[in-house]
Protein backbone atom coordinates (compact mmCIF):
# COMPACT_ATOMS: atom_id res chain seq x y z
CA UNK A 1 30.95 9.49 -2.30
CA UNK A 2 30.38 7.20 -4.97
CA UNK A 3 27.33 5.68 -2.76
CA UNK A 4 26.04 8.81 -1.67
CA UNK A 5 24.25 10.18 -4.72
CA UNK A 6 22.47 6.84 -5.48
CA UNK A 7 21.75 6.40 -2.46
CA UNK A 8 20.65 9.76 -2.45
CA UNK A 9 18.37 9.35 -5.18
CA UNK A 10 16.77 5.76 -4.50
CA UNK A 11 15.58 7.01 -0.74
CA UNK A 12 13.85 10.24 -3.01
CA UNK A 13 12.71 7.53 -5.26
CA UNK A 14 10.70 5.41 -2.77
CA UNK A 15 9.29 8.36 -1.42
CA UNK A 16 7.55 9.51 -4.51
CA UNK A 17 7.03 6.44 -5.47
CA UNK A 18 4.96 6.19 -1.89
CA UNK A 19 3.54 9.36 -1.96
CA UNK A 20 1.99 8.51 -5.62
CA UNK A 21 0.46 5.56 -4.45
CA UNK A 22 -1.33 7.21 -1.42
CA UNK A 23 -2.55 9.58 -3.42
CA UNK A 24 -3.92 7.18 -6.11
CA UNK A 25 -5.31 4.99 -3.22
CA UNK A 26 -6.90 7.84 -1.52
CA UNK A 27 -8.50 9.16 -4.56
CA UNK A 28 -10.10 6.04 -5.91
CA UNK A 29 -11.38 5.54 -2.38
CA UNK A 30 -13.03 8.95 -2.19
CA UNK A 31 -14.28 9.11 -5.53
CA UNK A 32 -14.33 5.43 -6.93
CA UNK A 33 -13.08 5.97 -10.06
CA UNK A 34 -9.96 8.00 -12.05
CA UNK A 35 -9.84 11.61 -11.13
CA UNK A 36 -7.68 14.42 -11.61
CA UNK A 37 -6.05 13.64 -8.24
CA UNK A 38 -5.49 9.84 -9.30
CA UNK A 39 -3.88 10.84 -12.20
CA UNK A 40 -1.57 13.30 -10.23
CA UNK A 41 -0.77 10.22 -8.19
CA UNK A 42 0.21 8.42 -11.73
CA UNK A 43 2.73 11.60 -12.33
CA UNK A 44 4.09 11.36 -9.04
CA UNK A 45 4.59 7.82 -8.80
CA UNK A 46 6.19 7.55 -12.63
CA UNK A 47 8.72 10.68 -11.00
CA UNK A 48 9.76 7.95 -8.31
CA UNK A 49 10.44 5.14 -11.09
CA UNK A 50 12.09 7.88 -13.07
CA UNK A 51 14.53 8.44 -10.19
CA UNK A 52 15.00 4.62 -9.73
CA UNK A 53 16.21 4.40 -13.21
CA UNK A 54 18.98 6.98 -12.99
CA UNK A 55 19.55 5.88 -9.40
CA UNK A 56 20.12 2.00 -10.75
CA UNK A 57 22.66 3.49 -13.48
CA UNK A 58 24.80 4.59 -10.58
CA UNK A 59 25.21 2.04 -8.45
CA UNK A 60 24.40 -1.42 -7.64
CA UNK A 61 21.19 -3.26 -7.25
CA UNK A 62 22.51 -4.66 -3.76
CA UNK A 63 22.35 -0.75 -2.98
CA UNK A 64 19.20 0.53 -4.33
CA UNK A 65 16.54 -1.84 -4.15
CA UNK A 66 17.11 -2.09 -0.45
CA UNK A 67 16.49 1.66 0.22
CA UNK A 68 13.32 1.12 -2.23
CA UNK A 69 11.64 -0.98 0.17
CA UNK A 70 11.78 2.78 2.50
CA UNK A 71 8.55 3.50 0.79
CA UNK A 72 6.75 1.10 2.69
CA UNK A 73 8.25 3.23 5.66
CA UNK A 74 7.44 6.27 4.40
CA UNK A 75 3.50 6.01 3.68
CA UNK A 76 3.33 5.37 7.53
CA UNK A 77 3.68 8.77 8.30
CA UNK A 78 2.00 10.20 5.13
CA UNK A 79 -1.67 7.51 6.13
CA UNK A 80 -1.32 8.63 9.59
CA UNK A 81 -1.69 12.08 9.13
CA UNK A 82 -4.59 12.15 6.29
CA UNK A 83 -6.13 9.31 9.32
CA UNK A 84 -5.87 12.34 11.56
CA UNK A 85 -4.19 9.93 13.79
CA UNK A 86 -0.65 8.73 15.30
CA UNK A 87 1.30 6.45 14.84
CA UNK A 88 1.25 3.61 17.05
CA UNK A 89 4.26 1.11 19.50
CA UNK A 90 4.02 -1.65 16.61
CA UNK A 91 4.33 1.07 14.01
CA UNK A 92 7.20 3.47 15.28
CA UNK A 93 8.92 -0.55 16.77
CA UNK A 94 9.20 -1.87 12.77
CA UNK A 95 9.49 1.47 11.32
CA UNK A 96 12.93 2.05 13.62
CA UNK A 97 13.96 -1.53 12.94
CA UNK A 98 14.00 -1.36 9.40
CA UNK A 99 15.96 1.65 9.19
CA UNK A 100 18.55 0.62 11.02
CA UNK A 101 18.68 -2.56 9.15
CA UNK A 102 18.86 -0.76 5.53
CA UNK A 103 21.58 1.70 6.80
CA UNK A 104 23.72 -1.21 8.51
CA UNK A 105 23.56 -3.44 5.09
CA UNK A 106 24.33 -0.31 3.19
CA UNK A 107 27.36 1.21 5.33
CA UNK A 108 28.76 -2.40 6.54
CA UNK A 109 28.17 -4.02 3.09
CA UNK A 110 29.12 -1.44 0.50
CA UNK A 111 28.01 -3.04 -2.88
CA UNK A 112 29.90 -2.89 -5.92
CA UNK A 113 28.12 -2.80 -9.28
CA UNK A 114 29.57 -5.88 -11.22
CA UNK A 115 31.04 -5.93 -14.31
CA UNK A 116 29.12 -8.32 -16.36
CA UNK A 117 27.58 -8.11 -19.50
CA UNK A 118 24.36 -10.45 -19.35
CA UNK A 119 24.95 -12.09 -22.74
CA UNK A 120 22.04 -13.73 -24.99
CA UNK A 121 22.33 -16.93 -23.72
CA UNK A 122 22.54 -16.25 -20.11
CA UNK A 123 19.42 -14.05 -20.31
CA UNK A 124 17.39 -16.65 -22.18
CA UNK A 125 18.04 -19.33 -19.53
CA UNK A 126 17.05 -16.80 -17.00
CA UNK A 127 13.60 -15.91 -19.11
CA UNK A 128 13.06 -19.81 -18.97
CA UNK A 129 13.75 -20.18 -15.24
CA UNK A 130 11.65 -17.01 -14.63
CA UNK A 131 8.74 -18.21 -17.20
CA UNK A 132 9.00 -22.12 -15.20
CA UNK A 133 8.19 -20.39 -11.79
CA UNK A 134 5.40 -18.41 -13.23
CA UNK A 135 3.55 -20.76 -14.71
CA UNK A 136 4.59 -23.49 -11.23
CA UNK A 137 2.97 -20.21 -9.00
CA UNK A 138 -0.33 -19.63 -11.66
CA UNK A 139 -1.14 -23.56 -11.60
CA UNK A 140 -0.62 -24.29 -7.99
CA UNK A 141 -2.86 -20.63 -7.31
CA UNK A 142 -5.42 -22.67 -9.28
CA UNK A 143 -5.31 -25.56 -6.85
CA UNK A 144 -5.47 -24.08 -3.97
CA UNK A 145 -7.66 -21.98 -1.37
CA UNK A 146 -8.32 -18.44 -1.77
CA UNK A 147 -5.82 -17.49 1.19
CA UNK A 148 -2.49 -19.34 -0.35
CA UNK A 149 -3.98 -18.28 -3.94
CA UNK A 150 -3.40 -14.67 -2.74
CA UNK A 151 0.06 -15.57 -1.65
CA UNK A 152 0.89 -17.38 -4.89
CA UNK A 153 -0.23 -14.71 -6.96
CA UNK A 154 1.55 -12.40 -4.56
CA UNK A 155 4.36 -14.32 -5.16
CA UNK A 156 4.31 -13.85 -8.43
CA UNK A 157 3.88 -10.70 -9.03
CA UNK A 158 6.97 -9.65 -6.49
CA UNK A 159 8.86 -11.93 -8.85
CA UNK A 160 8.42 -10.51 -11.89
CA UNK A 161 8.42 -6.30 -10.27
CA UNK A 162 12.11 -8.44 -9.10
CA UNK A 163 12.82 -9.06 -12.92
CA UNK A 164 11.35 -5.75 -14.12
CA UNK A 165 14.28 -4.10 -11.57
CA UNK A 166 16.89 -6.08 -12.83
CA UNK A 167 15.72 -5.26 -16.15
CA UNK A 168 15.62 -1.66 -16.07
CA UNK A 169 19.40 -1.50 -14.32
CA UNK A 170 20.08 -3.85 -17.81
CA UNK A 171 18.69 -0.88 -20.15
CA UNK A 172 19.80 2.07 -18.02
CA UNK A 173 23.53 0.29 -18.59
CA UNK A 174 22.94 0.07 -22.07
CA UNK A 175 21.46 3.70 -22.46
CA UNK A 176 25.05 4.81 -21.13
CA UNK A 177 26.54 3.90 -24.22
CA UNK A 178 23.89 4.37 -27.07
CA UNK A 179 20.33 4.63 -27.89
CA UNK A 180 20.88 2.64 -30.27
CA UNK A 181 22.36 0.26 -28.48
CA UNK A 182 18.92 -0.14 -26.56
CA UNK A 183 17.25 -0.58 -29.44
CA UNK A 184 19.34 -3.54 -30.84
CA UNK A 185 19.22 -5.67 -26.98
CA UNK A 186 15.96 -7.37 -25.94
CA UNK A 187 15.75 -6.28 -22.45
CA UNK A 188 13.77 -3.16 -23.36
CA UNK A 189 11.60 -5.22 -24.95
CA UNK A 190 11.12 -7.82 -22.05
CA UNK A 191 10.49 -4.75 -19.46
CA UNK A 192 6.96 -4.44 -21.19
CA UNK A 193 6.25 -8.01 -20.93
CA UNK A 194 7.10 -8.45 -17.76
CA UNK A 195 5.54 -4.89 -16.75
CA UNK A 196 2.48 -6.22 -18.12
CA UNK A 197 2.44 -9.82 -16.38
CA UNK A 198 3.64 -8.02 -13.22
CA UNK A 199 0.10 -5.79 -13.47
CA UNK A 200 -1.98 -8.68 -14.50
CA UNK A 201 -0.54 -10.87 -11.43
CA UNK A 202 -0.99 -8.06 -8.88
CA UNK A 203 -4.75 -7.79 -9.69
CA UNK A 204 -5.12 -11.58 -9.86
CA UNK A 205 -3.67 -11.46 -6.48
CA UNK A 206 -5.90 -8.44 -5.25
CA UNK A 207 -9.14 -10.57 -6.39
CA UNK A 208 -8.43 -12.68 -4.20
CA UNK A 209 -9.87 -10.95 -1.80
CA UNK A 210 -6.87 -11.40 0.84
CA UNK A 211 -4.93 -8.22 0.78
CA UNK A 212 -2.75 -9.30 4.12
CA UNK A 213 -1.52 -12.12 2.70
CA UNK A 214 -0.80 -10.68 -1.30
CA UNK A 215 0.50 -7.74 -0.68
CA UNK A 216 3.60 -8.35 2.04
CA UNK A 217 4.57 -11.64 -0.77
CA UNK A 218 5.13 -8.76 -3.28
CA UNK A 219 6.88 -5.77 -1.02
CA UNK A 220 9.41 -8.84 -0.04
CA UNK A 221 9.61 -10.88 -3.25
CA UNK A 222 11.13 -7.72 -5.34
CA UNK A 223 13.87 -6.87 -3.37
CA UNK A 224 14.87 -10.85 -2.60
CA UNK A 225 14.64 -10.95 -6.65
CA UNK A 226 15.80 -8.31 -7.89
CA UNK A 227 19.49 -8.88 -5.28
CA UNK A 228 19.88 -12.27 -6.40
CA UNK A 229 19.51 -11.63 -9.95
CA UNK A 230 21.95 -8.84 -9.45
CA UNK A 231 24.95 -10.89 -7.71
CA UNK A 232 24.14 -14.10 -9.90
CA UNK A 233 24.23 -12.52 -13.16
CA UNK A 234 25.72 -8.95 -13.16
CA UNK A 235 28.28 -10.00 -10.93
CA UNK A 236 27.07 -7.73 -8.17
CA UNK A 237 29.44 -8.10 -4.48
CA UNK A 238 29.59 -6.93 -1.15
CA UNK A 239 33.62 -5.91 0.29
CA UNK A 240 32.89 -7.35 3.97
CA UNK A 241 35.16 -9.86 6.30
CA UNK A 242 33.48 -13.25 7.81
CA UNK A 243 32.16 -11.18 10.67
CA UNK A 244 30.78 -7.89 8.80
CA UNK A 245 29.42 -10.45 5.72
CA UNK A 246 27.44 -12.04 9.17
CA UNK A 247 26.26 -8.63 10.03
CA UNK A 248 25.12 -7.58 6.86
CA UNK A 249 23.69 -11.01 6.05
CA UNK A 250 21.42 -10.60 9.33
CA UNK A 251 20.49 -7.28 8.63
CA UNK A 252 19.21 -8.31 5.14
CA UNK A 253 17.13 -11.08 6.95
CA UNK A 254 15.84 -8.54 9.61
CA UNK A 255 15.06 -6.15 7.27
CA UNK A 256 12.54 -8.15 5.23
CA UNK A 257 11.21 -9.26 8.02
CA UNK A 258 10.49 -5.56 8.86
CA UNK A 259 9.12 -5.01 5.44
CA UNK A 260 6.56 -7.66 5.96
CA UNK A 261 5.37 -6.60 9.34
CA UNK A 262 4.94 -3.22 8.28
CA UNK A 263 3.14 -4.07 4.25
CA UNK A 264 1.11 -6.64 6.29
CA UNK A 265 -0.32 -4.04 9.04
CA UNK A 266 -0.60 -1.63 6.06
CA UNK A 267 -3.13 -3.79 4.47
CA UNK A 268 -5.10 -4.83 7.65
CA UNK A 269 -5.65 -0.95 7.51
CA UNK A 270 -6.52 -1.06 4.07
CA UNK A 271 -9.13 -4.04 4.48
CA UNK A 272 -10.50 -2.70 7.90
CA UNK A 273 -11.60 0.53 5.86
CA UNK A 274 -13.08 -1.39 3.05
CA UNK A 275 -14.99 -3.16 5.53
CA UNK A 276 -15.93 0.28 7.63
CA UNK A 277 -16.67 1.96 4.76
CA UNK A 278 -18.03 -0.30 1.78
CA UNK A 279 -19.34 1.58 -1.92
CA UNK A 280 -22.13 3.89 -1.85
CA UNK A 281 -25.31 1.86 -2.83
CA UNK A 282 -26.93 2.89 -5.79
CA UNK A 283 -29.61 5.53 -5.05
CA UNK A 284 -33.22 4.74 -5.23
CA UNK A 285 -35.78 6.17 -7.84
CA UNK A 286 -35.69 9.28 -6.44
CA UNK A 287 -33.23 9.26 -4.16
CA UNK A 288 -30.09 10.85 -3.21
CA UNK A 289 -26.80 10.25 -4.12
CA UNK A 290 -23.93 9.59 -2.21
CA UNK A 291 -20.31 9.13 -2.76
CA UNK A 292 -17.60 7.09 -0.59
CA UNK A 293 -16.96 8.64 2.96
CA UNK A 294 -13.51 11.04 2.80
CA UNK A 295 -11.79 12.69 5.70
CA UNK A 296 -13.25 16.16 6.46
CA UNK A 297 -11.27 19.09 7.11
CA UNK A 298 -13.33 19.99 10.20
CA UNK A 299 -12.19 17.24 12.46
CA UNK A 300 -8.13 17.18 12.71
CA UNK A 301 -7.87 16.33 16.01
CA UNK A 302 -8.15 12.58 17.42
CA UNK A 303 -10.46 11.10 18.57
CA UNK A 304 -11.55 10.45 22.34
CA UNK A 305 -12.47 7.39 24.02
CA UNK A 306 -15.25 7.06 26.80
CA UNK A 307 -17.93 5.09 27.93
CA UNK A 308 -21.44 5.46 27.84
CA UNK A 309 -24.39 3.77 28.75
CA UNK A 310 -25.94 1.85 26.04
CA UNK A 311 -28.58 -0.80 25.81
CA UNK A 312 -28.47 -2.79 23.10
CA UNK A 313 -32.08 -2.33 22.37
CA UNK A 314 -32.19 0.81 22.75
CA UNK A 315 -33.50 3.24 19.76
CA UNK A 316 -31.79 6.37 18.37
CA UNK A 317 -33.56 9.42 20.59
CA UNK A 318 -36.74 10.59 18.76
CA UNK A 319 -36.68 7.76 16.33
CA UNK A 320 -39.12 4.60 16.18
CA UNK A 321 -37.08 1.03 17.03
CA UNK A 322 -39.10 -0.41 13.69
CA UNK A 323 -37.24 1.44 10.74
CA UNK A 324 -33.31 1.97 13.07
CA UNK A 325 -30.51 1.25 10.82
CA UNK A 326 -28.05 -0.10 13.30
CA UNK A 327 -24.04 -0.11 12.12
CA UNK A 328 -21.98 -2.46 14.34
CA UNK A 329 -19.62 0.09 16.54
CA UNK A 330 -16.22 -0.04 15.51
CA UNK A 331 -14.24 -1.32 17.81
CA UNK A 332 -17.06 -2.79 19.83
CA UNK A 333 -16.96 -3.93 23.37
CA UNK A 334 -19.84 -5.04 25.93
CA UNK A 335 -19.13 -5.44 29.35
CA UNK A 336 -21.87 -4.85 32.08
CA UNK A 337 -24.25 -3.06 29.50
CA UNK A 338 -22.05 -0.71 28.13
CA UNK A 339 -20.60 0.29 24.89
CA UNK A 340 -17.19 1.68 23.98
CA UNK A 341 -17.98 4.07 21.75
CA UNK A 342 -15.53 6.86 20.26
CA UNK A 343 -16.24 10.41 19.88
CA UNK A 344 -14.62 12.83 18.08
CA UNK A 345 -12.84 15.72 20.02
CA UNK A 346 -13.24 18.81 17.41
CA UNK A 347 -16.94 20.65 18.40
CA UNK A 348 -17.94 20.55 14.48
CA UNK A 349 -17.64 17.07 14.58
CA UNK A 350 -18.40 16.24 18.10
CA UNK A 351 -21.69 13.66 18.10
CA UNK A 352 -23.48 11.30 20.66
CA UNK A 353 -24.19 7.80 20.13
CA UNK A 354 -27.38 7.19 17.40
CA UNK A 355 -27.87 11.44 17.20
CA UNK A 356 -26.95 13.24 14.01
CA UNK A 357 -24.89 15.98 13.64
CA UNK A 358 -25.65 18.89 11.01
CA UNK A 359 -23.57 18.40 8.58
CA UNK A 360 -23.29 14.32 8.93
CA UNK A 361 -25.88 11.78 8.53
CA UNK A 362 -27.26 10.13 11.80
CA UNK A 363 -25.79 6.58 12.71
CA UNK A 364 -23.86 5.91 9.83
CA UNK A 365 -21.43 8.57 11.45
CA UNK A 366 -22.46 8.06 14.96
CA UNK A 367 -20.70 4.59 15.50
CA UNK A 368 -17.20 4.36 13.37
CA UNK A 369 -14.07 5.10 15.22
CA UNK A 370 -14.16 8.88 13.92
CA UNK A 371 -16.49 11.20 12.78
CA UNK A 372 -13.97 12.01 10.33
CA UNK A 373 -13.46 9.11 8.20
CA UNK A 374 -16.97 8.57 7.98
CA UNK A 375 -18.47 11.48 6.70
CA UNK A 376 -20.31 10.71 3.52
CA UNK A 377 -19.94 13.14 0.67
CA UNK A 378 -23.32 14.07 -0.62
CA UNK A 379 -23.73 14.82 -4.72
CA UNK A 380 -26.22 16.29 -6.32
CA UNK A 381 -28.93 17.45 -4.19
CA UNK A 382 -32.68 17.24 -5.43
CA UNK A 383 -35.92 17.69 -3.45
CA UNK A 384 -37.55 14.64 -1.95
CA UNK A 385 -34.44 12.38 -2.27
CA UNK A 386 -33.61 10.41 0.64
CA UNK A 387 -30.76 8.56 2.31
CA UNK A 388 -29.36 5.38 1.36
CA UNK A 389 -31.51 3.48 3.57
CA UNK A 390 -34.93 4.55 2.19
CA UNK A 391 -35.02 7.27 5.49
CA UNK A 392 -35.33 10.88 4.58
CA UNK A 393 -31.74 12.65 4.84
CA UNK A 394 -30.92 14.52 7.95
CA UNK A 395 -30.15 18.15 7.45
């Protein structure tokens, strides 16, 4: 019983903590800046933390910060249905896999919280251990191409979130006793440090402009961390055998091996949308505006594939070949003059190759994998604008 209730509350804590960070993702991909929704995102996510807190001042590290990593499991689900799609073998394969991993560490393992105070000096050699890998990850990020330089910075930031977990169980020990026993200890102070460098580090490690490689070296680094710190200096223990320690041992292995697999496909996603669906240019003198494409309500079903014959110089019906904006078709394939092209199953939606539909603008619709995620929100509407190409907007 005395695993239950943290483990209770960690699993609710990685799923707010996921469901905040779709929301904030979504939002600032719709809208491109902070809205209402983003900040709801914010409120939701700091709920998850919240629960992390009180979940990390009843039990163990070794407990919670592997059912954490269950947030990377849980956004599956929660991007496949605002996709409008399902989820896939390699998806539903990983997703089972690291479930059964986290719940054969937890029930064969059984951490213990420890019993040890960090004391001054202990947690000053561990700032200056911490502060010697940092700065050995930042210089050799430098140095290298932009692909490591992702993974360093990655790195880096996983380490300190690590710290920043180990930190917070620290304070949330301490708050147990007094507040103003907080107060007088320097690990409250050191979360906001390392909060910050943790922040600064993650968008150093976004810029580089290699989201498949950054962002699986931070979803593993923090758990790996934030363990280790936990049995080295809190004292932190598993009550297995040889064989169950084995067990347990491999299960840990598996199961960030799972969490990579899974944070890794979640940003190809991520990148294969920013590609599909790139900011709105600015309008011309004149012209109208548009926004970032969002899902549309219409269209809920999936999409259908089929075939249809294409030429590749052919021209959008009723349009000159001079002025034809032509979007490559996502996923493309050309075999014998023909196209795979996707169309959209729901009759609001429904659209033929290079021919607009009402209430979506011509080819930039026509060719993405659904007519769904590429439906361009239009602002304010003025007489004589046009679309972002310099044609007139189809109505």
């Amino acid at each position: 019983m005395h695993l239950f209730l943290p483990a209770l509350l960690a699993t609710l804590s990685a799923l707010l903590v996921a469901t905040g960070t779709l929301v904030r993702q979504r939002s600032s991909t719709a809208s491109g800046g902070i809205t209402k929704r983003w900040w709801l995102g914010v409120l939701i996510a700091a709920a998850g933390f919240a629960l992390q807190a009180v979940a990390l001042g009843l039990g163990s590290l070794l407990l919670v910060q592997p059912l954490i990593v269950l947030s990377v499991l849980f956004a599956l689900p929660m991007e496949a249905y605002l996709d409008h799609r399902r989820l896939n073998f390699h998806e539903w394969k990983w997703g089972i896999i690291l479930t059964v991993c986290i719940a054969a560490f937890v029930v064969i393992a059984r951490p213990e919280a420890g019993g040890h105070n960090v004391s001054a000096g202990t947690l000053a050699g561990t700032i200056v251990v911490v502060v010697a890998v940092l700065i050995g990850l930042v210089v050799a990020a430098r140095l290298v191409s932009p692909h490591h330089r992702a993974l360093l910075f990655g790195s880096a930031s996983g380490l300190l979130t690590g710290v920043q977990a180990f930190l917070l169980k620290a304070v949330v020990t301490q708050l147990g006793e007094s507040v103003v026993e907080v107060l007088t200890h320097p690990e409250i102070y050191l979360i906001l440090l390392v909060a910050t460098a943790s922040v600064i580090t993650q968008q150093l490690a976004f810029a580089a402009h290699d989201l498949q490689t950054s962002f699986p070296a931070m979803t593993v680094m923090e758990p790996a961390v934030a363990m280790a710190l936990g049995v080295v200096l809190l004292g932190e223990s598993v009550d297995v055998n040889i064989f169950d320690g084995i067990i347990a041992g491999l299960s840990l292995v598996i199961m960030l091996r799972a969490v990579f697999v899974l944070a890794r496909h979640a940003a190809e996603r991520e990148t294969e949308f920013e590609v599909a669906f790139p900011k709105a240019p600015a309008p011309a003198p004149g012209g109208r505006q548009w926004a970032r494409p969002t899902t549309s309500r219409l269209c809920r079903t999936s999409c259908r594939r089929y075939w249809r014959s294409l030429p590749p110089a052919s021209s959008p019906p009723g349009r000159s070949s001079g002025n034809v904006h032509r979007p490559p078709v996502a996923p493309s394939h050309r075999d014998g003059g023909s196209v795979r092209v996707w169309r959209c199953a729901d009759s609001p939606c429904r659209q033929q190759p290079w021919v607009s539909a009402p209430s979506c603008w011509s080819s930039r619709c026509s060719s993405w994998p659904c007519c769904s995620l590429c439906r361009w929100r239009r602002g304010s509407t003025i007489a004589g604008r046009h679309a972002p190409n310099g044609r007139g907007a189809a109505h």
